[in-house]
PDB file of N, CA and C in Angstrom:
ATOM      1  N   UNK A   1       0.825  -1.197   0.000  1.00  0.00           N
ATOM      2  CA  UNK A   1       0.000   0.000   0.000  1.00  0.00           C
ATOM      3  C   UNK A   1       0.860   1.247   0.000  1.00  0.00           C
ATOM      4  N   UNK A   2       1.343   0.876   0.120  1.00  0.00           N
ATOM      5  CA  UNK A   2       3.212   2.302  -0.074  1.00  0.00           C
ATOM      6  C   UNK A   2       2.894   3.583   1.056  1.00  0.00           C
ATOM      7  N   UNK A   3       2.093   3.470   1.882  1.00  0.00           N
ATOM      8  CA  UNK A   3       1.916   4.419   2.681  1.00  0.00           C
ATOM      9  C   UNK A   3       0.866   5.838   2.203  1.00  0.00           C
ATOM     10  N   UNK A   4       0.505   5.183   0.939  1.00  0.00           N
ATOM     11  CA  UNK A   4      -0.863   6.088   0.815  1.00  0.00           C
ATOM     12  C   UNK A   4      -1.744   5.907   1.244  1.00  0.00           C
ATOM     13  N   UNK A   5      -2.839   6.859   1.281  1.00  0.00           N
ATOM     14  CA  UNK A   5      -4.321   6.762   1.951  1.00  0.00           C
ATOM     15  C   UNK A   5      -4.993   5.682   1.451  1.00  0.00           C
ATOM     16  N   UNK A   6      -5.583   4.772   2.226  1.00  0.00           N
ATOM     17  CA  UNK A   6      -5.845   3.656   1.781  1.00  0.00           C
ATOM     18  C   UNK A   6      -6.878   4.002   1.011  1.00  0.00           C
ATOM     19  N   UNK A   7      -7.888   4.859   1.378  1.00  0.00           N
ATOM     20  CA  UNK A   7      -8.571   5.268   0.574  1.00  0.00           C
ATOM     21  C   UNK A   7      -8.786   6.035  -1.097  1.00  0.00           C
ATOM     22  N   UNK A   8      -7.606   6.914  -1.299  1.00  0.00           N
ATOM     23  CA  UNK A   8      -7.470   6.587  -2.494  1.00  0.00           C
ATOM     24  C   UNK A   8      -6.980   5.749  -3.153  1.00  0.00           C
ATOM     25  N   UNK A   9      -6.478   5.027  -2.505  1.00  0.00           N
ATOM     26  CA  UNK A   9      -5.844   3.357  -3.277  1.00  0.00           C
ATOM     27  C   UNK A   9      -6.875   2.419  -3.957  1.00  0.00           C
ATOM     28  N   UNK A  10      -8.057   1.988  -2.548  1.00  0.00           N
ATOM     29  CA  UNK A  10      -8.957   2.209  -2.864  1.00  0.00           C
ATOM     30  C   UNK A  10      -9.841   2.304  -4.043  1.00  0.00           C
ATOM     31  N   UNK A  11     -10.379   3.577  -4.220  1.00  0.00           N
ATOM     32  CA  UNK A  11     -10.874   4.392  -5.132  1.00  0.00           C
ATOM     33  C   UNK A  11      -9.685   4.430  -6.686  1.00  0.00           C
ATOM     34  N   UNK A  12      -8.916   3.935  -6.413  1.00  0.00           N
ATOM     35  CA  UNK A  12      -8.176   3.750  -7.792  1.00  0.00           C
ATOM     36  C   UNK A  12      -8.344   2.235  -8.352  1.00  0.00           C
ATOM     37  N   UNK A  13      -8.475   1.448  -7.517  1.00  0.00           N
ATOM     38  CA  UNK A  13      -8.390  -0.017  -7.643  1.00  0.00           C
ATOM     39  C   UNK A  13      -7.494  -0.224  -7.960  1.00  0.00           C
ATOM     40  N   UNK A  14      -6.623   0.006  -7.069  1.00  0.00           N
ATOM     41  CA  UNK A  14      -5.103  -0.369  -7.255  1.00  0.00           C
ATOM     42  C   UNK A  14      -4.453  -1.239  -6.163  1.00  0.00           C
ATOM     43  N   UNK A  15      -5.606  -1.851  -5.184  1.00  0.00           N
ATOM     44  CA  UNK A  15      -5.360  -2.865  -4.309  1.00  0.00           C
ATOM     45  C   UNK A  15      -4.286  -3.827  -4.899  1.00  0.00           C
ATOM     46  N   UNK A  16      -3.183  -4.532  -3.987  1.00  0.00           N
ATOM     47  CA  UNK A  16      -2.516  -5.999  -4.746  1.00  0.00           C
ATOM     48  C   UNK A  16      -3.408  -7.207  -4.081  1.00  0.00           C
ATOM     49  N   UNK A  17      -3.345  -8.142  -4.426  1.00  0.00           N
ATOM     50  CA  UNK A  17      -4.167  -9.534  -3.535  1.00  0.00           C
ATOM     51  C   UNK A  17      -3.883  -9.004  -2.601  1.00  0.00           C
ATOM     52  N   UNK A  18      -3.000  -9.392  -1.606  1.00  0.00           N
ATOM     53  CA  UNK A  18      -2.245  -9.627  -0.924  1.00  0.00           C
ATOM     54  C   UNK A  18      -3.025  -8.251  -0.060  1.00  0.00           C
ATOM     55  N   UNK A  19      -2.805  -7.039  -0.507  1.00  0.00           N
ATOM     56  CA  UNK A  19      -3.423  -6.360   0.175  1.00  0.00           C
ATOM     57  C   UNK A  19      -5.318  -6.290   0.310  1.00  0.00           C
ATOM     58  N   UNK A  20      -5.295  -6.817  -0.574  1.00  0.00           N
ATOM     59  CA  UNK A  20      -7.208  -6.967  -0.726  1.00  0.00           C
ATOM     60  C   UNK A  20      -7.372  -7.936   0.087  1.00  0.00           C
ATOM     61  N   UNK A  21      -6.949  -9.396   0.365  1.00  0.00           N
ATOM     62  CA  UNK A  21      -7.029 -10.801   1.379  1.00  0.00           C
ATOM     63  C   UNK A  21      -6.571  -9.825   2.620  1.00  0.00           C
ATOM     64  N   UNK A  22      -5.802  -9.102   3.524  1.00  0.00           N
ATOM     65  CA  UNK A  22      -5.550  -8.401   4.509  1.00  0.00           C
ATOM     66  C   UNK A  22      -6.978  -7.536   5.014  1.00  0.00           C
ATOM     67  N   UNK A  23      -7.529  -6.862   3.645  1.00  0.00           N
ATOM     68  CA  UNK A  23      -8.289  -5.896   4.762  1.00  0.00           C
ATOM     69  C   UNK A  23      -9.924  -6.989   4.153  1.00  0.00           C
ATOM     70  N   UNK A  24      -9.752  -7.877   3.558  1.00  0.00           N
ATOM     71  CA  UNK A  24     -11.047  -8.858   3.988  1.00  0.00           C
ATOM     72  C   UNK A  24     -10.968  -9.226   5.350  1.00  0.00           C
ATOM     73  N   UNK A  25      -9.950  -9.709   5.587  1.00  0.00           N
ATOM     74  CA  UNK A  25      -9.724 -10.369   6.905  1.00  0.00           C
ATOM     75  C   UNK A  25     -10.146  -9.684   7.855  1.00  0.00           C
ATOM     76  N   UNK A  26      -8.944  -8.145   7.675  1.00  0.00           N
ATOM     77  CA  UNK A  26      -9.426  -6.799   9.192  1.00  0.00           C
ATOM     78  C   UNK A  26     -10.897  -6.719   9.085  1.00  0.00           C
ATOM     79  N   UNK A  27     -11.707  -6.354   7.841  1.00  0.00           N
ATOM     80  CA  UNK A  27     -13.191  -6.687   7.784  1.00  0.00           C
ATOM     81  C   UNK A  27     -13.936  -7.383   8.588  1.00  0.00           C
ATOM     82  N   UNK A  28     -14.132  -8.364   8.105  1.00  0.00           N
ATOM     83  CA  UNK A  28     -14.216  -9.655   8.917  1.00  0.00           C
ATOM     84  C   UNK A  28     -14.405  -9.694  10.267  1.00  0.00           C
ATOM     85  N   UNK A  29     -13.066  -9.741  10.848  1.00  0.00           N
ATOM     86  CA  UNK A  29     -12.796  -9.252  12.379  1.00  0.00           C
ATOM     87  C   UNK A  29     -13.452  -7.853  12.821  1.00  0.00           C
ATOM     88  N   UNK A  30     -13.693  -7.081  11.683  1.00  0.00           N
ATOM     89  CA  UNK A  30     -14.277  -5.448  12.634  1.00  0.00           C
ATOM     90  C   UNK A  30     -15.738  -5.820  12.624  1.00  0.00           C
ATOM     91  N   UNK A  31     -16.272  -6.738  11.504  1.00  0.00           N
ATOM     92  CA  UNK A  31     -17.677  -7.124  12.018  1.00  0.00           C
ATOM     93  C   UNK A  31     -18.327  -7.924  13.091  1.00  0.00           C
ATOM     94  N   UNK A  32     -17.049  -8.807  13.411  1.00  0.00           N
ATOM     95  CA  UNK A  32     -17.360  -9.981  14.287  1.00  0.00           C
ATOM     96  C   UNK A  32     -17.336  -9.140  15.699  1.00  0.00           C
ATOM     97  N   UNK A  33     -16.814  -7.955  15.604  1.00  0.00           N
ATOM     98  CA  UNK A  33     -17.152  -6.945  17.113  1.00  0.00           C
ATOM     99  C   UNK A  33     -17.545  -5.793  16.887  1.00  0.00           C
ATOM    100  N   UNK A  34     -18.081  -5.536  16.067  1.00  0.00           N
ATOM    101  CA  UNK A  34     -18.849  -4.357  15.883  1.00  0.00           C
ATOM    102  C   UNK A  34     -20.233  -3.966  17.013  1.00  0.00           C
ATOM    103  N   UNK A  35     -20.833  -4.809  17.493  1.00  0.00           N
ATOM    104  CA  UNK A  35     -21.473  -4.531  18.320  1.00  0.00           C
ATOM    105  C   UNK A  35     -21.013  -4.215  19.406  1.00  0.00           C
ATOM    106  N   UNK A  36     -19.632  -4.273  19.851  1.00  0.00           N
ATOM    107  CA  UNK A  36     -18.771  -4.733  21.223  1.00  0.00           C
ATOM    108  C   UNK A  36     -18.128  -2.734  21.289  1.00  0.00           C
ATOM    109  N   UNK A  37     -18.309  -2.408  19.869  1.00  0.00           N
ATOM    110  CA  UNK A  37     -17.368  -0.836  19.829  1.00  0.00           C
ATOM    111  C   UNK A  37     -18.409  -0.266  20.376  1.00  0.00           C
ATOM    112  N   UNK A  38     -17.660   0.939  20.730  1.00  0.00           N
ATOM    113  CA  UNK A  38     -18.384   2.034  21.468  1.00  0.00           C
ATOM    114  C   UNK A  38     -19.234   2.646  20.536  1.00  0.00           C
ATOM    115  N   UNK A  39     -20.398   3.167  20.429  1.00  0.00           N
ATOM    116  CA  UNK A  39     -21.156   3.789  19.044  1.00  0.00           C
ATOM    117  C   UNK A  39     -20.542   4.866  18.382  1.00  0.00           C
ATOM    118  N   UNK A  40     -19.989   6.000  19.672  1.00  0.00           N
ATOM    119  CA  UNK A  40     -19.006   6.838  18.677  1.00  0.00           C
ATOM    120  C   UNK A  40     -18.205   6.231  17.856  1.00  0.00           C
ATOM    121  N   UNK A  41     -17.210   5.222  18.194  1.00  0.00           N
ATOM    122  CA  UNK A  41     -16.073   4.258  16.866  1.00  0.00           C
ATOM    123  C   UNK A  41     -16.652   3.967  15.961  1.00  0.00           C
ATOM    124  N   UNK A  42     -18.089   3.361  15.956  1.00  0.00           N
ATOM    125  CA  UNK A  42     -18.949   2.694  14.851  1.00  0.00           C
ATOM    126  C   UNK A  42     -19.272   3.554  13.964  1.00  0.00           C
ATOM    127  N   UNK A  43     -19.642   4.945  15.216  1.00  0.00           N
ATOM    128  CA  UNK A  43     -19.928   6.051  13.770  1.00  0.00           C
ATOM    129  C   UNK A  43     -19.411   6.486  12.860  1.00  0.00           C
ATOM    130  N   UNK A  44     -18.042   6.561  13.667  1.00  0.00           N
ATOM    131  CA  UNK A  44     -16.491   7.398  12.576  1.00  0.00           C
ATOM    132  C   UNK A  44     -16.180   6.121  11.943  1.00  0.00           C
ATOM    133  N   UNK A  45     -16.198   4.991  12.077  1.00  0.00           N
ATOM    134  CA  UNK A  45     -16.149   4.042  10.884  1.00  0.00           C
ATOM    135  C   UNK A  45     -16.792   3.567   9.693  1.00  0.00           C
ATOM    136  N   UNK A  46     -17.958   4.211  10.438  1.00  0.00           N
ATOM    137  CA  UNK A  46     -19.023   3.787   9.334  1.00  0.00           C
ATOM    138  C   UNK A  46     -19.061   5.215   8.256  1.00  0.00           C
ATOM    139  N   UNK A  47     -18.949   6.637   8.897  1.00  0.00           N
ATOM    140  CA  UNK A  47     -18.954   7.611   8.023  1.00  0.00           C
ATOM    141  C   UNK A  47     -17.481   7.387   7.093  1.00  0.00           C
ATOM    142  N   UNK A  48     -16.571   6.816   7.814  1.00  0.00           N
ATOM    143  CA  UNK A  48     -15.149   7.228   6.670  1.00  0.00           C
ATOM    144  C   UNK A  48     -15.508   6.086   5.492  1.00  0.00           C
ATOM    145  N   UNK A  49     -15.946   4.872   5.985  1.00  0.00           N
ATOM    146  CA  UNK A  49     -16.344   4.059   5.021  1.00  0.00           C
ATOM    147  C   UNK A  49     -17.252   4.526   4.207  1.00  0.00           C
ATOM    148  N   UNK A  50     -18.353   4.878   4.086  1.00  0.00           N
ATOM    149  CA  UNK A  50     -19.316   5.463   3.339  1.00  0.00           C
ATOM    150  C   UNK A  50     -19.801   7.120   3.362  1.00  0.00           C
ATOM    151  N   UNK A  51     -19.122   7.797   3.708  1.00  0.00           N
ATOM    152  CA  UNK A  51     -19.632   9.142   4.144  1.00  0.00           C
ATOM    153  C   UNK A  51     -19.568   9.637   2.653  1.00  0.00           C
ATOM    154  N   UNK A  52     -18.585   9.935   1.928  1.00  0.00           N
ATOM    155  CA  UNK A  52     -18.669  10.188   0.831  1.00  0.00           C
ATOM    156  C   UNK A  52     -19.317   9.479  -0.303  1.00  0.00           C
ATOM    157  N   UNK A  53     -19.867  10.104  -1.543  1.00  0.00           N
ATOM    158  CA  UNK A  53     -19.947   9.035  -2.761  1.00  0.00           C
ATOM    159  C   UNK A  53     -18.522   8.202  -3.513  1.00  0.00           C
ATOM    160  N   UNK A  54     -18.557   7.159  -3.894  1.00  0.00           N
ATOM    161  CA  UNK A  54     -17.367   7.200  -4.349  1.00  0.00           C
ATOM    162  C   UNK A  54     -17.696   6.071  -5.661  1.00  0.00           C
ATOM    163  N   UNK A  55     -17.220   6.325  -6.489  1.00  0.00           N
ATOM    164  CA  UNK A  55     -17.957   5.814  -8.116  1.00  0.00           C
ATOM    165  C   UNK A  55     -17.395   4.409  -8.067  1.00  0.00           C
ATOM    166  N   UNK A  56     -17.043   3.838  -7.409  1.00  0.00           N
ATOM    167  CA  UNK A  56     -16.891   2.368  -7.244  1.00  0.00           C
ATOM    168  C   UNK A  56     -17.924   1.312  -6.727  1.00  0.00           C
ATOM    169  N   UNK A  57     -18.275   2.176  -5.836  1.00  0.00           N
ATOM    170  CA  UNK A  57     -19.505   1.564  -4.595  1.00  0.00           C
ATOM    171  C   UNK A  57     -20.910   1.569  -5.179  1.00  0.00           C
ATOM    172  N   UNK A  58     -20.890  -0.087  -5.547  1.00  0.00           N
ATOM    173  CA  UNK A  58     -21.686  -1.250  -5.969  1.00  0.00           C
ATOM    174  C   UNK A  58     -22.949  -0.221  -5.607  1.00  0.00           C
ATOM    175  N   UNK A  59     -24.502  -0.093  -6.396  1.00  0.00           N
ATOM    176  CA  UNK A  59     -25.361   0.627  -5.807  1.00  0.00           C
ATOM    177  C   UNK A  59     -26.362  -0.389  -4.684  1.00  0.00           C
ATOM    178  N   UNK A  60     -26.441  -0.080  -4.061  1.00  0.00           N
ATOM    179  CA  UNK A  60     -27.208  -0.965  -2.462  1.00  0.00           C
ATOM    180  C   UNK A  60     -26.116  -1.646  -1.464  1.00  0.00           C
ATOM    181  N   UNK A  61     -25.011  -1.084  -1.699  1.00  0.00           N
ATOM    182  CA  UNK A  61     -23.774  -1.361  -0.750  1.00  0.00           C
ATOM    183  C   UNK A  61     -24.045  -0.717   0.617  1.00  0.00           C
ATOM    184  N   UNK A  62     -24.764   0.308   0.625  1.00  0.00           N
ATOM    185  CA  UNK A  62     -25.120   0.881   1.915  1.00  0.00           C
ATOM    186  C   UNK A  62     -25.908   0.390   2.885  1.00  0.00           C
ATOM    187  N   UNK A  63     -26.968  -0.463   2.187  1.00  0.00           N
ATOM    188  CA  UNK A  63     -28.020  -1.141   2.883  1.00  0.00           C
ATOM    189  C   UNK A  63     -27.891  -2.169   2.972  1.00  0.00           C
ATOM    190  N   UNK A  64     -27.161  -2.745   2.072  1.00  0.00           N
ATOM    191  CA  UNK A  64     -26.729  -4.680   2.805  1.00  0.00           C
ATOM    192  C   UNK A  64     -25.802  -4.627   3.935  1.00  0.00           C
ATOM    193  N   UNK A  65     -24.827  -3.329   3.573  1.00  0.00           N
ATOM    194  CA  UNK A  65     -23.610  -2.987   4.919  1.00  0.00           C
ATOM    195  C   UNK A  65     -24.900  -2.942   6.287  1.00  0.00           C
ATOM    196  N   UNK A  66     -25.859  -2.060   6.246  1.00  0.00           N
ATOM    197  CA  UNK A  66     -26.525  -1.538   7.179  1.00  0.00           C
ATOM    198  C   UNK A  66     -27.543  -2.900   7.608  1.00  0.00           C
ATOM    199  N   UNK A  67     -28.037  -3.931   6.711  1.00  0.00           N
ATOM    200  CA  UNK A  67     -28.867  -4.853   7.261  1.00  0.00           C
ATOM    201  C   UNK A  67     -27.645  -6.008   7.424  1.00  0.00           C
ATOM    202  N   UNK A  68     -26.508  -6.051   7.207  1.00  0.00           N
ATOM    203  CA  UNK A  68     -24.937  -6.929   8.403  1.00  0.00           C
ATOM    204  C   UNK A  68     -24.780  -6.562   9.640  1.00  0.00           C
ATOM    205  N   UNK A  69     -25.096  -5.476   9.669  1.00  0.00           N
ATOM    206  CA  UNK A  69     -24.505  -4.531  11.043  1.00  0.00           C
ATOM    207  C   UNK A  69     -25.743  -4.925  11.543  1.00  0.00           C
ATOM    208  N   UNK A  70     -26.855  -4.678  11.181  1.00  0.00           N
ATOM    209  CA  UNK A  70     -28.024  -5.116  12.157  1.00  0.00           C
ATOM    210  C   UNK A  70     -28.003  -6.885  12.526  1.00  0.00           C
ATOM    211  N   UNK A  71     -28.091  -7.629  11.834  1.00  0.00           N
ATOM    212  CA  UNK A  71     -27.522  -8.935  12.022  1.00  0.00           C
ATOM    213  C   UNK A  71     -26.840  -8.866  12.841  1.00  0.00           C
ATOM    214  N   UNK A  72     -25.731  -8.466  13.602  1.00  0.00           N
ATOM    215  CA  UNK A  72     -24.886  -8.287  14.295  1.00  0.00           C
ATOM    216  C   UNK A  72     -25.129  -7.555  15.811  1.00  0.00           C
ATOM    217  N   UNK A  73     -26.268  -7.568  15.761  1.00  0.00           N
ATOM    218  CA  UNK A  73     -26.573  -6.867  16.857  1.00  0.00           C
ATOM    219  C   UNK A  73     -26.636  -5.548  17.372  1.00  0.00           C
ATOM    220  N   UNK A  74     -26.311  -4.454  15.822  1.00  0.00           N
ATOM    221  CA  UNK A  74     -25.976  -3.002  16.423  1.00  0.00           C
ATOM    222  C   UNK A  74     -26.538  -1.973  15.894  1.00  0.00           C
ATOM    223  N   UNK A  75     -27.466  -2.642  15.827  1.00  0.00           N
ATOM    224  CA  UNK A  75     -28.502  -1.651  15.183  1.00  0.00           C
ATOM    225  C   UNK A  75     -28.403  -0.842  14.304  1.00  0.00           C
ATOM    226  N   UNK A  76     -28.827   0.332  13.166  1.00  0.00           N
ATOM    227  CA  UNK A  76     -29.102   0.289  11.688  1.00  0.00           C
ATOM    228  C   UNK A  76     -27.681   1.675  12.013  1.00  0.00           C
ATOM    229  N   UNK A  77     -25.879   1.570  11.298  1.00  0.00           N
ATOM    230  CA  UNK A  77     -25.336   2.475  11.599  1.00  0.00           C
ATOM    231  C   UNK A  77     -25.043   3.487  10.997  1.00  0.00           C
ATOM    232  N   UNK A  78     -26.359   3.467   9.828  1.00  0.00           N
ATOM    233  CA  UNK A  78     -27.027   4.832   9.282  1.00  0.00           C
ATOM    234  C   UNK A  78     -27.427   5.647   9.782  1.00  0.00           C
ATOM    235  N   UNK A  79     -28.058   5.292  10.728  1.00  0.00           N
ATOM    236  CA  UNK A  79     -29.020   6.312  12.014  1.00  0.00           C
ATOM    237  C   UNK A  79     -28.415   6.569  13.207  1.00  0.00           C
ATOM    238  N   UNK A  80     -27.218   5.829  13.571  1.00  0.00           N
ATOM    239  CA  UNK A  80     -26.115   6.240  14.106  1.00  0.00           C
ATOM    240  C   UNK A  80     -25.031   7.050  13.794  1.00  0.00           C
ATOM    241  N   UNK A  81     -25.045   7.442  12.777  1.00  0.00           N
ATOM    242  CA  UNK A  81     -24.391   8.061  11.853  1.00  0.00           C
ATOM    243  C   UNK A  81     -25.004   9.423  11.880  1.00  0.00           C
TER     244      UNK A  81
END
Protein backbone atom coordinates (compact mmCIF):
# COMPACT_ATOMS: atom_id res chain seq x y z
CA UNK A 1 0.00 0.00 0.00
CA UNK A 2 3.21 2.30 -0.07
CA UNK A 3 1.92 4.42 2.68
CA UNK A 4 -0.86 6.09 0.81
CA UNK A 5 -4.32 6.76 1.95
CA UNK A 6 -5.84 3.66 1.78
CA UNK A 7 -8.57 5.27 0.57
CA UNK A 8 -7.47 6.59 -2.49
CA UNK A 9 -5.84 3.36 -3.28
CA UNK A 10 -8.96 2.21 -2.86
CA UNK A 11 -10.87 4.39 -5.13
CA UNK A 12 -8.18 3.75 -7.79
CA UNK A 13 -8.39 -0.02 -7.64
CA UNK A 14 -5.10 -0.37 -7.25
CA UNK A 15 -5.36 -2.86 -4.31
CA UNK A 16 -2.52 -6.00 -4.75
CA UNK A 17 -4.17 -9.53 -3.53
CA UNK A 18 -2.25 -9.63 -0.92
CA UNK A 19 -3.42 -6.36 0.18
CA UNK A 20 -7.21 -6.97 -0.73
CA UNK A 21 -7.03 -10.80 1.38
CA UNK A 22 -5.55 -8.40 4.51
CA UNK A 23 -8.29 -5.90 4.76
CA UNK A 24 -11.05 -8.86 3.99
CA UNK A 25 -9.72 -10.37 6.90
CA UNK A 26 -9.43 -6.80 9.19
CA UNK A 27 -13.19 -6.69 7.78
CA UNK A 28 -14.22 -9.65 8.92
CA UNK A 29 -12.80 -9.25 12.38
CA UNK A 30 -14.28 -5.45 12.63
CA UNK A 31 -17.68 -7.12 12.02
CA UNK A 32 -17.36 -9.98 14.29
CA UNK A 33 -17.15 -6.95 17.11
CA UNK A 34 -18.85 -4.36 15.88
CA UNK A 35 -21.47 -4.53 18.32
CA UNK A 36 -18.77 -4.73 21.22
CA UNK A 37 -17.37 -0.84 19.83
CA UNK A 38 -18.38 2.03 21.47
CA UNK A 39 -21.16 3.79 19.04
CA UNK A 40 -19.01 6.84 18.68
CA UNK A 41 -16.07 4.26 16.87
CA UNK A 42 -18.95 2.69 14.85
CA UNK A 43 -19.93 6.05 13.77
CA UNK A 44 -16.49 7.40 12.58
CA UNK A 45 -16.15 4.04 10.88
CA UNK A 46 -19.02 3.79 9.33
CA UNK A 47 -18.95 7.61 8.02
CA UNK A 48 -15.15 7.23 6.67
CA UNK A 49 -16.34 4.06 5.02
CA UNK A 50 -19.32 5.46 3.34
CA UNK A 51 -19.63 9.14 4.14
CA UNK A 52 -18.67 10.19 0.83
CA UNK A 53 -19.95 9.04 -2.76
CA UNK A 54 -17.37 7.20 -4.35
CA UNK A 55 -17.96 5.81 -8.12
CA UNK A 56 -16.89 2.37 -7.24
CA UNK A 57 -19.51 1.56 -4.59
CA UNK A 58 -21.69 -1.25 -5.97
CA UNK A 59 -25.36 0.63 -5.81
CA UNK A 60 -27.21 -0.96 -2.46
CA UNK A 61 -23.77 -1.36 -0.75
CA UNK A 62 -25.12 0.88 1.92
CA UNK A 63 -28.02 -1.14 2.88
CA UNK A 64 -26.73 -4.68 2.80
CA UNK A 65 -23.61 -2.99 4.92
CA UNK A 66 -26.53 -1.54 7.18
CA UNK A 67 -28.87 -4.85 7.26
CA UNK A 68 -24.94 -6.93 8.40
CA UNK A 69 -24.51 -4.53 11.04
CA UNK A 70 -28.02 -5.12 12.16
CA UNK A 71 -27.52 -8.93 12.02
CA UNK A 72 -24.89 -8.29 14.30
CA UNK A 73 -26.57 -6.87 16.86
CA UNK A 74 -25.98 -3.00 16.42
CA UNK A 75 -28.50 -1.65 15.18
CA UNK A 76 -29.10 0.29 11.69
CA UNK A 77 -25.34 2.48 11.60
CA UNK A 78 -27.03 4.83 9.28
CA UNK A 79 -29.02 6.31 12.01
CA UNK A 80 -26.12 6.24 14.11
CA UNK A 81 -24.39 8.06 11.85
Amino acid sequence: MNGQPLGAIRAAGRLAPIDRCMLEQLGAALVDEWSELPQALRRTIYQRAFGSVTTREPPGTRRRVARLLRARGAGDPARQA
